[in-house]
N, C-alpha and C. Protein backbone atom coordinates (compact mmCIF):
# COMPACT_ATOMS: atom_id res chain seq x y z
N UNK A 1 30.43 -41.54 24.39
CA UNK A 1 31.70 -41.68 23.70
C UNK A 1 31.52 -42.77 22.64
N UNK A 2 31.62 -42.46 21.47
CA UNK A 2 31.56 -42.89 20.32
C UNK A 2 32.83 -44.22 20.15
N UNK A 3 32.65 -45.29 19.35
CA UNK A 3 33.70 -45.77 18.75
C UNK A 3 34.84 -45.11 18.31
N UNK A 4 34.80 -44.24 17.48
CA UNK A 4 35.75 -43.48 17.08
C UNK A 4 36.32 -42.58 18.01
N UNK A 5 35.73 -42.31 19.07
CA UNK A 5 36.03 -41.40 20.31
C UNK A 5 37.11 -42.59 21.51
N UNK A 6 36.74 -43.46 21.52
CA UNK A 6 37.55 -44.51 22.13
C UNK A 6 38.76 -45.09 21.32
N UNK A 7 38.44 -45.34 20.13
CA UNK A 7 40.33 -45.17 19.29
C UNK A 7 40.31 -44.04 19.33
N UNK A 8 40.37 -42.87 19.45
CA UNK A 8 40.87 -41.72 19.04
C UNK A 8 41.58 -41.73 20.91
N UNK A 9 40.80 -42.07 21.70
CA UNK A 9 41.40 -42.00 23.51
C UNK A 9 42.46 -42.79 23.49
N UNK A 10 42.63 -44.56 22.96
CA UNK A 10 43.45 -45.25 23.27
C UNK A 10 44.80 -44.85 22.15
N UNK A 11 44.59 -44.16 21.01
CA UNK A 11 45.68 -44.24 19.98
C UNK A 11 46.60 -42.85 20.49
N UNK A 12 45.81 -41.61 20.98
CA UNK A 12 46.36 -40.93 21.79
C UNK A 12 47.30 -41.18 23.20
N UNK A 13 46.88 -42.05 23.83
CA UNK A 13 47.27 -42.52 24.81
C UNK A 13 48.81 -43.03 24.62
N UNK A 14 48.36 -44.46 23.11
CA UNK A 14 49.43 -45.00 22.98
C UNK A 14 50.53 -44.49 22.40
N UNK A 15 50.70 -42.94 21.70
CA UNK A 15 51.29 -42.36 21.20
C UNK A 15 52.28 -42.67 19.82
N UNK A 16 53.50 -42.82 19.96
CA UNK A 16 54.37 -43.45 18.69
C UNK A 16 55.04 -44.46 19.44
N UNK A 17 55.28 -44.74 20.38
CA UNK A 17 55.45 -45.95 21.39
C UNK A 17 55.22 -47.52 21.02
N UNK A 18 56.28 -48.45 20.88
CA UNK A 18 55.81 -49.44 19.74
C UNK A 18 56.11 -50.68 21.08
N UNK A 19 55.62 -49.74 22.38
CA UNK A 19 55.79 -50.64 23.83
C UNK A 19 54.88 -51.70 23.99
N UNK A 20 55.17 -53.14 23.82
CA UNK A 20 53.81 -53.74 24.18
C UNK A 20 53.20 -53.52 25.58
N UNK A 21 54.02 -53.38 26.52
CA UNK A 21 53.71 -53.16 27.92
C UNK A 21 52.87 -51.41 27.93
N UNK A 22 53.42 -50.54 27.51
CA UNK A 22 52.53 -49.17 27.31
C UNK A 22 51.07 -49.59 26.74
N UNK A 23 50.67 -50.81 25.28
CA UNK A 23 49.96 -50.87 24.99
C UNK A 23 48.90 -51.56 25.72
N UNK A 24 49.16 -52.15 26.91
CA UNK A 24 48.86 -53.15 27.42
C UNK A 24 47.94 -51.89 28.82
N UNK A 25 49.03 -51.57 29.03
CA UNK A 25 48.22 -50.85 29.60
C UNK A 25 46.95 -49.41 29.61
N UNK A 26 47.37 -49.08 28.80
CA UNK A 26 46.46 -48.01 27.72
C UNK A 26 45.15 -49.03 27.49
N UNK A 27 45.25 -50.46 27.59
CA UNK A 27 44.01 -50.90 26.93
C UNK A 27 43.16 -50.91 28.90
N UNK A 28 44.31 -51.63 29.50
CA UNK A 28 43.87 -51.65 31.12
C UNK A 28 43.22 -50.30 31.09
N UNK A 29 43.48 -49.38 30.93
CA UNK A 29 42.93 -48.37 31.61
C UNK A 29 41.84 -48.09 30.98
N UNK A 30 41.39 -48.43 29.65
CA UNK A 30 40.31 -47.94 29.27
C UNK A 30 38.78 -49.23 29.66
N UNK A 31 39.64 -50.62 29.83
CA UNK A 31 38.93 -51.71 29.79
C UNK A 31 38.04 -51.27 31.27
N UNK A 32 39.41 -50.26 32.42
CA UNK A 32 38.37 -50.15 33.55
C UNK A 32 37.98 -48.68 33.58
N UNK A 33 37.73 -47.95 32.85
CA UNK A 33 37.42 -46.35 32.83
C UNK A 33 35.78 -46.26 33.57
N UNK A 34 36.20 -45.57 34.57
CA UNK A 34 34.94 -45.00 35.68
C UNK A 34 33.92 -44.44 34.41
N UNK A 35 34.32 -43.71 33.56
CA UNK A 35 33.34 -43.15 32.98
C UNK A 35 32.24 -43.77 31.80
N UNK A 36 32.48 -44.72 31.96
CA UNK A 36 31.35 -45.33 31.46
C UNK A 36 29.74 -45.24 32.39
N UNK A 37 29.11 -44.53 31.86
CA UNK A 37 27.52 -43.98 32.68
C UNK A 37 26.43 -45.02 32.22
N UNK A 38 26.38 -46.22 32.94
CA UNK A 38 26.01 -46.97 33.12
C UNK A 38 24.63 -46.81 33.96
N UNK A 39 23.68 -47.15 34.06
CA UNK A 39 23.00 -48.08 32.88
C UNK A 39 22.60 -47.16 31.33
N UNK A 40 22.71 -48.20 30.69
CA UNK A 40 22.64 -47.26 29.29
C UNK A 40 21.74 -48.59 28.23
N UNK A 41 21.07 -47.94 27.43
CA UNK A 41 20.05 -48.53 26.82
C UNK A 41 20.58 -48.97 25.69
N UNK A 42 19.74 -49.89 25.18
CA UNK A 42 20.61 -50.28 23.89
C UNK A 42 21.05 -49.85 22.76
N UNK A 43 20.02 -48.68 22.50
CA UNK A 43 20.49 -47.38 21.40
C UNK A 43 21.80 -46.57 22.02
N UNK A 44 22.01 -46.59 22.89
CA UNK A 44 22.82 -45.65 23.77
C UNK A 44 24.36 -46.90 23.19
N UNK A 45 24.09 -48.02 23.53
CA UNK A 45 25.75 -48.95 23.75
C UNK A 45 25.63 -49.29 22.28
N UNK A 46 24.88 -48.95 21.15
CA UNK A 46 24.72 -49.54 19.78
C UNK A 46 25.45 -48.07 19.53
N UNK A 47 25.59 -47.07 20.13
CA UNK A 47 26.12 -45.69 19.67
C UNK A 47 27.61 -45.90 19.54
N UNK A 48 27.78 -46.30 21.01
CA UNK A 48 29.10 -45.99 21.44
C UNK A 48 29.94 -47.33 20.64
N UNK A 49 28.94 -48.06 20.36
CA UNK A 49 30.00 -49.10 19.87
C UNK A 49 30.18 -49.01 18.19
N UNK A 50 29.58 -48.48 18.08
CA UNK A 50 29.13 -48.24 16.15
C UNK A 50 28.77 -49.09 15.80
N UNK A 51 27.89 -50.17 16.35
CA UNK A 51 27.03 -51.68 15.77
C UNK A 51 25.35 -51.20 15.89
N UNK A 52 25.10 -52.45 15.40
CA UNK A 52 23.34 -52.11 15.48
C UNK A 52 22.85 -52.69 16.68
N UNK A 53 21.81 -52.36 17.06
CA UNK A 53 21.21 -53.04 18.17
C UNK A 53 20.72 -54.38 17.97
N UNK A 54 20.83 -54.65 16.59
CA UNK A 54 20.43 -56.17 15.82
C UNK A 54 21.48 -56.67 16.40
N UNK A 55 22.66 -56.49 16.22
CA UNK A 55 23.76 -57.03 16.67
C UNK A 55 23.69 -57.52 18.26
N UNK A 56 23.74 -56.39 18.56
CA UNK A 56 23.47 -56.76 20.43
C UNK A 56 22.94 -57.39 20.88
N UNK A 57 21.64 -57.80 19.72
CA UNK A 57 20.89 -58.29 20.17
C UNK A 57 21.15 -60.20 20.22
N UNK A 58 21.95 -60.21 19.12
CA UNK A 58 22.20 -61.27 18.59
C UNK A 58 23.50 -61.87 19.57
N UNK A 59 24.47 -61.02 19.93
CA UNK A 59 25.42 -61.45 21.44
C UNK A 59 24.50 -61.57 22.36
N UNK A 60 23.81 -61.21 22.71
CA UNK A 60 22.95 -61.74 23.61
C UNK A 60 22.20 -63.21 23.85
N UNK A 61 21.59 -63.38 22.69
CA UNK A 61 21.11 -64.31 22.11
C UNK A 61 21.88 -65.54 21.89
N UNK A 62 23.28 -65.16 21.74
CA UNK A 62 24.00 -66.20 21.64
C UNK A 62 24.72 -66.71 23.10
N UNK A 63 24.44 -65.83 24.19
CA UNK A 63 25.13 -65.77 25.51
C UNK A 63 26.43 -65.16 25.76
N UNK A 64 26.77 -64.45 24.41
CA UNK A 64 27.91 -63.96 24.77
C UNK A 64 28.04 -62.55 25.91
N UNK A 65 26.61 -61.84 25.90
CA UNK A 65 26.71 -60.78 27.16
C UNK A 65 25.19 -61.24 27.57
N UNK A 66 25.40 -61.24 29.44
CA UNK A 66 24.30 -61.10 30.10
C UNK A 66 23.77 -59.51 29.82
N UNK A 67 22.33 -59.26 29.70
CA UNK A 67 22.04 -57.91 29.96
C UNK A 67 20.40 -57.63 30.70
N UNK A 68 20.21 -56.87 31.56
CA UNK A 68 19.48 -56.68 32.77
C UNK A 68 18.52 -56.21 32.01
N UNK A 69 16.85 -55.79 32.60
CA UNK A 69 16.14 -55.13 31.89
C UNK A 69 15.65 -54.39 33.10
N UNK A 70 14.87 -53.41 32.84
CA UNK A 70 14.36 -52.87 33.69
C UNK A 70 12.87 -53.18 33.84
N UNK A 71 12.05 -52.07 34.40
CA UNK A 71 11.19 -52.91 34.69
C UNK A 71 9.68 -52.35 33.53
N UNK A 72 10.30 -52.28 32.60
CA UNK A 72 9.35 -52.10 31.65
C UNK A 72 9.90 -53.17 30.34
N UNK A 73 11.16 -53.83 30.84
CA UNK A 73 11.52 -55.35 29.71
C UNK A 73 12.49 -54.48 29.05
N UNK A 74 12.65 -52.96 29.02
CA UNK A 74 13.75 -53.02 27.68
C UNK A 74 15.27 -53.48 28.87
N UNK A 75 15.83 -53.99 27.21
CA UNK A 75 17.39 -53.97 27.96
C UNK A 75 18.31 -52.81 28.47
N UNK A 76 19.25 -53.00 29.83
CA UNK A 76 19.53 -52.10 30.57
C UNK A 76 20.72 -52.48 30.47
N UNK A 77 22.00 -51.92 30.05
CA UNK A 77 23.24 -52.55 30.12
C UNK A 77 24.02 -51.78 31.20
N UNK A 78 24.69 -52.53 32.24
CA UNK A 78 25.06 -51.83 33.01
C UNK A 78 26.86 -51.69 32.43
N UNK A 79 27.57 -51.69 33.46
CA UNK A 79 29.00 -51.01 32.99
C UNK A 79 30.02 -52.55 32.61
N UNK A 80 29.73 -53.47 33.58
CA UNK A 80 30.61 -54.69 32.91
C UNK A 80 30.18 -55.35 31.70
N UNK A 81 28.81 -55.15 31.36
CA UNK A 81 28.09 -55.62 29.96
C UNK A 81 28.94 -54.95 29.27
N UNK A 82 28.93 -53.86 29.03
CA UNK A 82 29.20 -52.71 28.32
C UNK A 82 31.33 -52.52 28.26
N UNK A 83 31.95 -53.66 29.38
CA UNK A 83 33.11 -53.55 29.15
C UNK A 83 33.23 -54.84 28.18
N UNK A 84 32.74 -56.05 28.53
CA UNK A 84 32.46 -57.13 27.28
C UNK A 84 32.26 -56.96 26.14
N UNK A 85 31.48 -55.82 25.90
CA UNK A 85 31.06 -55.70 24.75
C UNK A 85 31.98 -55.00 23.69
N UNK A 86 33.02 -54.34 24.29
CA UNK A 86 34.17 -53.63 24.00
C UNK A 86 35.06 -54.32 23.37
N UNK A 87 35.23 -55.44 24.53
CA UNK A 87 36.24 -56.43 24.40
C UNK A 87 35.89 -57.35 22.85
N UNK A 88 34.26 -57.50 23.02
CA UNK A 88 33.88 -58.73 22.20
C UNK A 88 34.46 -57.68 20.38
N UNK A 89 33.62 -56.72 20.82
CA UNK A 89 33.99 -56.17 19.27
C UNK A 89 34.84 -55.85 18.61
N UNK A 90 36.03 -55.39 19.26
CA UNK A 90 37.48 -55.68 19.49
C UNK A 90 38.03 -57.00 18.67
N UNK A 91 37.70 -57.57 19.44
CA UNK A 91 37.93 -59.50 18.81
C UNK A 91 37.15 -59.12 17.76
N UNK A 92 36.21 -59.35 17.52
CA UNK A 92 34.97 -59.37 16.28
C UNK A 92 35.80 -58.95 15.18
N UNK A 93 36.41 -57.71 14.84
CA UNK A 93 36.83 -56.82 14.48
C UNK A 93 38.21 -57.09 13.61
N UNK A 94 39.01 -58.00 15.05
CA UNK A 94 40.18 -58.46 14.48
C UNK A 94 40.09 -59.42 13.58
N UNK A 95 39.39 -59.98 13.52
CA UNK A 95 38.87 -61.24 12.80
C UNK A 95 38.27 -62.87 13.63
N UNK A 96 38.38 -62.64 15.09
CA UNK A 96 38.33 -63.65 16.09
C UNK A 96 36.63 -64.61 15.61
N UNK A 97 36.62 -65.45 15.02
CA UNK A 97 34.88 -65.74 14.58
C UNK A 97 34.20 -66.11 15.70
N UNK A 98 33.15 -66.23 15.41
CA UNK A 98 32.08 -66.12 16.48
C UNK A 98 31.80 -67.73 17.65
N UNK A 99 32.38 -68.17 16.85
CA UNK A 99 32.25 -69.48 17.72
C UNK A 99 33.37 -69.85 18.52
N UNK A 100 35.27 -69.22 18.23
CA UNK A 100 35.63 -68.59 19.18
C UNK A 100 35.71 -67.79 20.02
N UNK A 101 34.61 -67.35 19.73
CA UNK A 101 34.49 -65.85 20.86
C UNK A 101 33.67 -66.68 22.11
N UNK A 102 32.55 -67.59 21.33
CA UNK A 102 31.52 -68.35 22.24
C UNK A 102 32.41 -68.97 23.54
N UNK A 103 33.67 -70.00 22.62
CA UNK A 103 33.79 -71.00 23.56
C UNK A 103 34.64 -70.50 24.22
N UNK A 104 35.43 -68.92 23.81
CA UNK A 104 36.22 -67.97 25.24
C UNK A 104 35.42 -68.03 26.41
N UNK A 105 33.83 -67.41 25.76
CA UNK A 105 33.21 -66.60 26.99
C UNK A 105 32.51 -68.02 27.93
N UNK A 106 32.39 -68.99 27.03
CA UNK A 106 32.47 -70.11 28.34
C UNK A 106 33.34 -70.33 28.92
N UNK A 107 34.72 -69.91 28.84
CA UNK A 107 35.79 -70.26 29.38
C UNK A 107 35.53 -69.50 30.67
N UNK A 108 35.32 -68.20 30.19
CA UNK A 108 35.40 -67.09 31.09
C UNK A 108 34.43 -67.32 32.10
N UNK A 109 33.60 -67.68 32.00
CA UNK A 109 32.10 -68.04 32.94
C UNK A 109 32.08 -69.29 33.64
N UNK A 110 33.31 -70.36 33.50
CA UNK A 110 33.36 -71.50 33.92
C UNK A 110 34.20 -70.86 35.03
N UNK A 111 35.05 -69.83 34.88
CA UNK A 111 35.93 -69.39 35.94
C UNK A 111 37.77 -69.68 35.73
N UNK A 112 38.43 -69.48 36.88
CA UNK A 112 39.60 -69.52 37.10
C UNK A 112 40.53 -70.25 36.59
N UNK A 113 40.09 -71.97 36.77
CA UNK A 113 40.62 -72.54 36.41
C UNK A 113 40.79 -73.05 34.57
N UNK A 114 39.94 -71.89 34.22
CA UNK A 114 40.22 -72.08 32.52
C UNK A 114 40.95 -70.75 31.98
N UNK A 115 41.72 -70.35 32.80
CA UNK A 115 42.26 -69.27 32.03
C UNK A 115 43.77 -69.50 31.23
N UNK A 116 44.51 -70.83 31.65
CA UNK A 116 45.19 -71.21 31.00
C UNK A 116 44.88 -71.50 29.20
N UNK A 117 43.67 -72.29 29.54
CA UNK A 117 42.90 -72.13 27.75
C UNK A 117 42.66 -70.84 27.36
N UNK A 118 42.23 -70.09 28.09
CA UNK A 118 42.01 -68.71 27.41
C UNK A 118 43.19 -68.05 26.67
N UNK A 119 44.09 -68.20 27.86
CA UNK A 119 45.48 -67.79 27.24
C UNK A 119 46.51 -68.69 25.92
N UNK A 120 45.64 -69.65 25.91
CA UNK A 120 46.29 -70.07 24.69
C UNK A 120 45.56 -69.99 23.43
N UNK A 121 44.36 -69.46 23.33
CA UNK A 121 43.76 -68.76 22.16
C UNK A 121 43.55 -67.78 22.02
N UNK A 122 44.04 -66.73 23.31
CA UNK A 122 44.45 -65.60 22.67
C UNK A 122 45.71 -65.30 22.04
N UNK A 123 46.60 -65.42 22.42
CA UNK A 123 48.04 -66.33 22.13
C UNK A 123 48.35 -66.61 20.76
N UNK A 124 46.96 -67.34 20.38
CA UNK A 124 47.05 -67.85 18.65
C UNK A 124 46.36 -67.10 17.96
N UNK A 125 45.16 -66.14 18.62
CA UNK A 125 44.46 -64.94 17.65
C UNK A 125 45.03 -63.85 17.67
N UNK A 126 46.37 -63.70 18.80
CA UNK A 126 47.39 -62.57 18.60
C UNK A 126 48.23 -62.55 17.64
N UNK A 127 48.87 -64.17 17.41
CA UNK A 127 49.76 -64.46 16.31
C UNK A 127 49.18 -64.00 14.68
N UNK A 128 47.57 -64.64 14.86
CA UNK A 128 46.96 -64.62 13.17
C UNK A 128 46.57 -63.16 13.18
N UNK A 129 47.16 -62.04 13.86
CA UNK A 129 46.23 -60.61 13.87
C UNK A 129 47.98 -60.26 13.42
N UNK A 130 49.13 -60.45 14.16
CA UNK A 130 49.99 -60.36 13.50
C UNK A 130 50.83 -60.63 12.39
N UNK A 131 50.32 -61.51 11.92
CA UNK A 131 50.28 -61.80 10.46
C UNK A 131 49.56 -61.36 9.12
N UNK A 132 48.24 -61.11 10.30
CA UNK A 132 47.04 -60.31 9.01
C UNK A 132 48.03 -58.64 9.00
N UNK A 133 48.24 -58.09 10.03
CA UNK A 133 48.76 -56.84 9.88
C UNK A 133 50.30 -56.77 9.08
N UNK A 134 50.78 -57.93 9.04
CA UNK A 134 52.17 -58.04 7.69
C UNK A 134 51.69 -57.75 6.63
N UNK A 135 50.30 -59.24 6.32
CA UNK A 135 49.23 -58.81 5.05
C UNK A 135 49.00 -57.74 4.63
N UNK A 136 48.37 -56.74 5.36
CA UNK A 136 47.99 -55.59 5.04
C UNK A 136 48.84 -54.49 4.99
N UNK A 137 50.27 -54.55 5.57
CA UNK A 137 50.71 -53.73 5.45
C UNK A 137 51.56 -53.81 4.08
N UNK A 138 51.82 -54.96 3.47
CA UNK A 138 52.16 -55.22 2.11
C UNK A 138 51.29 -55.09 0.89
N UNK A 139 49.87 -55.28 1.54
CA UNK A 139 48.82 -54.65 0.16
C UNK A 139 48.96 -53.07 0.46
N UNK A 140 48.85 -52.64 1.83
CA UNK A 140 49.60 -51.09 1.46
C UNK A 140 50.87 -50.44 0.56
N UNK A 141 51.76 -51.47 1.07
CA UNK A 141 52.62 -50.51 0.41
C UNK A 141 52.65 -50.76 -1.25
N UNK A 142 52.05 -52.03 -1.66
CA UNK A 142 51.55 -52.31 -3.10
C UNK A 142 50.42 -51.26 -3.62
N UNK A 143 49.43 -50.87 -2.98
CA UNK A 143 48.83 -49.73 -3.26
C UNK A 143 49.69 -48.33 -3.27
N UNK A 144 50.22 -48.06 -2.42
CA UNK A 144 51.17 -46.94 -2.42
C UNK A 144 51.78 -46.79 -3.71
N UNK A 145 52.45 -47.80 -4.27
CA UNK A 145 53.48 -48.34 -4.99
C UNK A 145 52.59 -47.68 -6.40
N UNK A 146 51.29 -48.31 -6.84
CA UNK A 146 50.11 -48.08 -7.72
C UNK A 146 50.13 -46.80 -7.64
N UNK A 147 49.57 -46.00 -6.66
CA UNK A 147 49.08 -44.68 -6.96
C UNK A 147 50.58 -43.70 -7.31
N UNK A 148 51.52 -44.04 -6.83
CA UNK A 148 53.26 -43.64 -7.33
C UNK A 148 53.20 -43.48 -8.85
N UNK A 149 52.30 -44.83 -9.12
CA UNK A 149 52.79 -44.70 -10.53
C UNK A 149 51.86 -43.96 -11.63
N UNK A 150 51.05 -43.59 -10.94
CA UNK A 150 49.67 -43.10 -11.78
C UNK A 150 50.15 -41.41 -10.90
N UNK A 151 51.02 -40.97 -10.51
CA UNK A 151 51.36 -39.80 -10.69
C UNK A 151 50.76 -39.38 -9.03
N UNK A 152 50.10 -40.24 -8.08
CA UNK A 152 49.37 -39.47 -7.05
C UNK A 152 50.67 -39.14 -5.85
N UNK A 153 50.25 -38.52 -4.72
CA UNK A 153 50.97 -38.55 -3.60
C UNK A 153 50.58 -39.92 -2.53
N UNK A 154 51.52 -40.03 -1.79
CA UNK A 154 51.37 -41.48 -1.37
C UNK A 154 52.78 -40.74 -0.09
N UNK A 155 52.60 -41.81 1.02
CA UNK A 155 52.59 -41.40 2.19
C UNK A 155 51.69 -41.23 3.67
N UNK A 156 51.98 -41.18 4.73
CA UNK A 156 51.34 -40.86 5.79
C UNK A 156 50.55 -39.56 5.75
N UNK A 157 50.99 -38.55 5.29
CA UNK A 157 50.57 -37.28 4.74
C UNK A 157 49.70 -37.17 3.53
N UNK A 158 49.78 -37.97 2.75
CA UNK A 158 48.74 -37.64 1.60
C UNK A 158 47.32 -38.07 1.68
């Protein structure tokens, strides 16, 4: 299952539903989906994620995912690597930079008692993702606005 195969699962899921609690869970369910066929090689999780294996290689490298090898050294990612990695690119994606992502996943690896910090920088990379999406939805409708005037169709449909 491709990147585009996993938004295409969760955006289905979430339907026209503007529920944060529906969204919340649509992500639960995919964060724990049985069907991830684990162990999977690094060309295999560089597929599904639409990154390079340079990349992977480089979360790794930085400690952001443990990953197993087998017994010929290549890397073996089993299914919780492979749910991190979801998560991480996700963040990546939104704009979360890399050295907050670091000092999450120490959070996360220190354990329990840091999840109060966790929750307060996700908290603040939820706020700046909701703000970037005001951003963008105003250079949209300024583009919209442009192609209106140069005669194009403009809309959800066009």
């Amino acid at each position: 299952m491709a990147t585009d195969e996993l938004m295409e699962r969760a955006l289905a899921m979430l339907g026209d539903a503007d529920d944060d609690l529906a969204s919340i869970e649509v992500i639960h369910r995919l964060s724990t989906a049985t069907d991830i066929e684990a162990p999977m090689s690094i060309a295999d999780v560089a597929d599904l994620l639409d990154i390079s294996p340079h990349t992977l290689r480089y979360y790794e490298r930085v400690g952001l995912v443990d990953v197993g090898r087998d017994i010929s050294g290549y890397r073996v990612y089993d299914a919780d690597s492979v749910r991190r990695l979801v998560f991480l690119t996700r963040m990546r994606l939104s704009g979360m930079p890399m050295r907050d992502l670091q000092h999450y996943i120490e959070l996360v690896d220190a354990g329990e008692d840091t999840v109060p910090e966790r929750l307060d920088m996700l908290i603040e990379h939820r706020d700046m993702i909701r703000r970037r999406i005001r951003e963008l939805t105003l250079s949209l409708a300024a583009t919209e606005y442009k192609i209106a005037t140069y005669g194009g169709r403009t809309g959800p449909d066009a």
